[in-house]
C-alpha atoms as a PDB file:
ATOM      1  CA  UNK A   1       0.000   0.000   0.000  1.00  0.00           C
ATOM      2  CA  UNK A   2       2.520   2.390   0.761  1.00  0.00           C
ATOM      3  CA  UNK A   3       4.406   1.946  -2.874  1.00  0.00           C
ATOM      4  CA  UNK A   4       1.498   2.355  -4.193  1.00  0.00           C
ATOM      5  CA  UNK A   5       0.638   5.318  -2.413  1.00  0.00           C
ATOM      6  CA  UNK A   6       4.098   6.894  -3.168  1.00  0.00           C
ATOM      7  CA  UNK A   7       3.719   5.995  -6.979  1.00  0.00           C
ATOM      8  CA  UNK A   8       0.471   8.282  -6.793  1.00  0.00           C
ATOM      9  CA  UNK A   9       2.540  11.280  -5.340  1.00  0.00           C
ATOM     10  CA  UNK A  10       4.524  11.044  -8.975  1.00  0.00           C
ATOM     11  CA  UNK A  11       0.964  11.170 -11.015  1.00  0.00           C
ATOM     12  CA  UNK A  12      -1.251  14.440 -10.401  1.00  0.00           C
ATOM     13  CA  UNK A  13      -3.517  13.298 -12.759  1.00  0.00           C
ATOM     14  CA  UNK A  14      -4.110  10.072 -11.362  1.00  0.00           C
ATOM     15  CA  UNK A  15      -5.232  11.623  -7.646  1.00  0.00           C
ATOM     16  CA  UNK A  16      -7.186  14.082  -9.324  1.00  0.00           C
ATOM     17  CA  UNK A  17      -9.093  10.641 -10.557  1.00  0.00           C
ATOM     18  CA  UNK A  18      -9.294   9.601  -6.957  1.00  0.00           C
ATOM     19  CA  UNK A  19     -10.396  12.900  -5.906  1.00  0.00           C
ATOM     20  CA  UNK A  20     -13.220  12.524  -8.307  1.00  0.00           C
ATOM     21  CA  UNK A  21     -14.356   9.103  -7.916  1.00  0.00           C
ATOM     22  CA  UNK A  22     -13.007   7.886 -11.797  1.00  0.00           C
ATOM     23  CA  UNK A  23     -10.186   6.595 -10.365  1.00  0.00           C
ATOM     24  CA  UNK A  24      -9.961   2.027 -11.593  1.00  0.00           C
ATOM     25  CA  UNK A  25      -8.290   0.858  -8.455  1.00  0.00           C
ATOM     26  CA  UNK A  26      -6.425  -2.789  -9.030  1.00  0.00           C
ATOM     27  CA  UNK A  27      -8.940  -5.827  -8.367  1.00  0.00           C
ATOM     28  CA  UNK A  28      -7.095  -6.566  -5.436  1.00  0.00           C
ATOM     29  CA  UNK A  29      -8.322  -3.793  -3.480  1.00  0.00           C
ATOM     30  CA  UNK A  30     -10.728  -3.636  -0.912  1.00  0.00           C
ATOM     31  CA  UNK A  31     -12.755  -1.157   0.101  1.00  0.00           C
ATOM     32  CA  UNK A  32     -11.096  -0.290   3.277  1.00  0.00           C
ATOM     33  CA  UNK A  33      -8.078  -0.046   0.956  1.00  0.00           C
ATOM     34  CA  UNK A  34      -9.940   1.884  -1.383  1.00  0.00           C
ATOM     35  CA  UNK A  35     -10.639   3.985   1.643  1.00  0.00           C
ATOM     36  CA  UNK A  36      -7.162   4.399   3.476  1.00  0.00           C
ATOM     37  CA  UNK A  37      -5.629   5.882  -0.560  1.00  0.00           C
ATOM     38  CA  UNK A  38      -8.505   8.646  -0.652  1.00  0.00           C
ATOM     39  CA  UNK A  39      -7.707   9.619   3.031  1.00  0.00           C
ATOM     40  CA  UNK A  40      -3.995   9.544   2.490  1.00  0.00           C
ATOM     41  CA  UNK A  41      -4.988  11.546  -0.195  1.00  0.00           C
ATOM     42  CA  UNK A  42      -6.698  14.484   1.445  1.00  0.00           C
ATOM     43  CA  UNK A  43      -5.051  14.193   4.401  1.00  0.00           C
ATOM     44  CA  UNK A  44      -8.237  13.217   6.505  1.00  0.00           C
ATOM     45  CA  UNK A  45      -6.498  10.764   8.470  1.00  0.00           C
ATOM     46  CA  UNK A  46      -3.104  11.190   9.897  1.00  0.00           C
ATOM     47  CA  UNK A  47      -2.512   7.467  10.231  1.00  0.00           C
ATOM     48  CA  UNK A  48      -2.973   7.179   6.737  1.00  0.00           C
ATOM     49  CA  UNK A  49      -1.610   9.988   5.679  1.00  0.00           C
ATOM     50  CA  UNK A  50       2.122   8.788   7.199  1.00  0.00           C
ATOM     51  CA  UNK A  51       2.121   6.163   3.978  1.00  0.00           C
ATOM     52  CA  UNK A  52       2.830   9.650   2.021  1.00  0.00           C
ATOM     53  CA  UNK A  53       6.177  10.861   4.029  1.00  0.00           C
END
């Protein structure tokens, strides 16, 4: 999670998705992972938003 996380810092277009809801998140995630990336995101969540440092 937290590569992937980090991967998203390099794309601004691809949180913008996220932001917006168009985002195609791998099959593999869950919803509580689908979850933890938008709050990582906006910075909603500190725990989360640790995976970004």
């Amino acid at each position: 999670m937290e590569t992937f996380i980090y991967q998203l810092m390099k794309q601004p277009h691809l949180i913008e998705e996220i932001k917006a809801g168009t985002f195609d998140y791998p099959e593999s995630f869950t919803e509580e992972d689908k979850c933890a990336v938008l709050n990582a995101i906006k910075g909603e969540n500190s725990q989360d938003y640790r995976l970004w440092a």
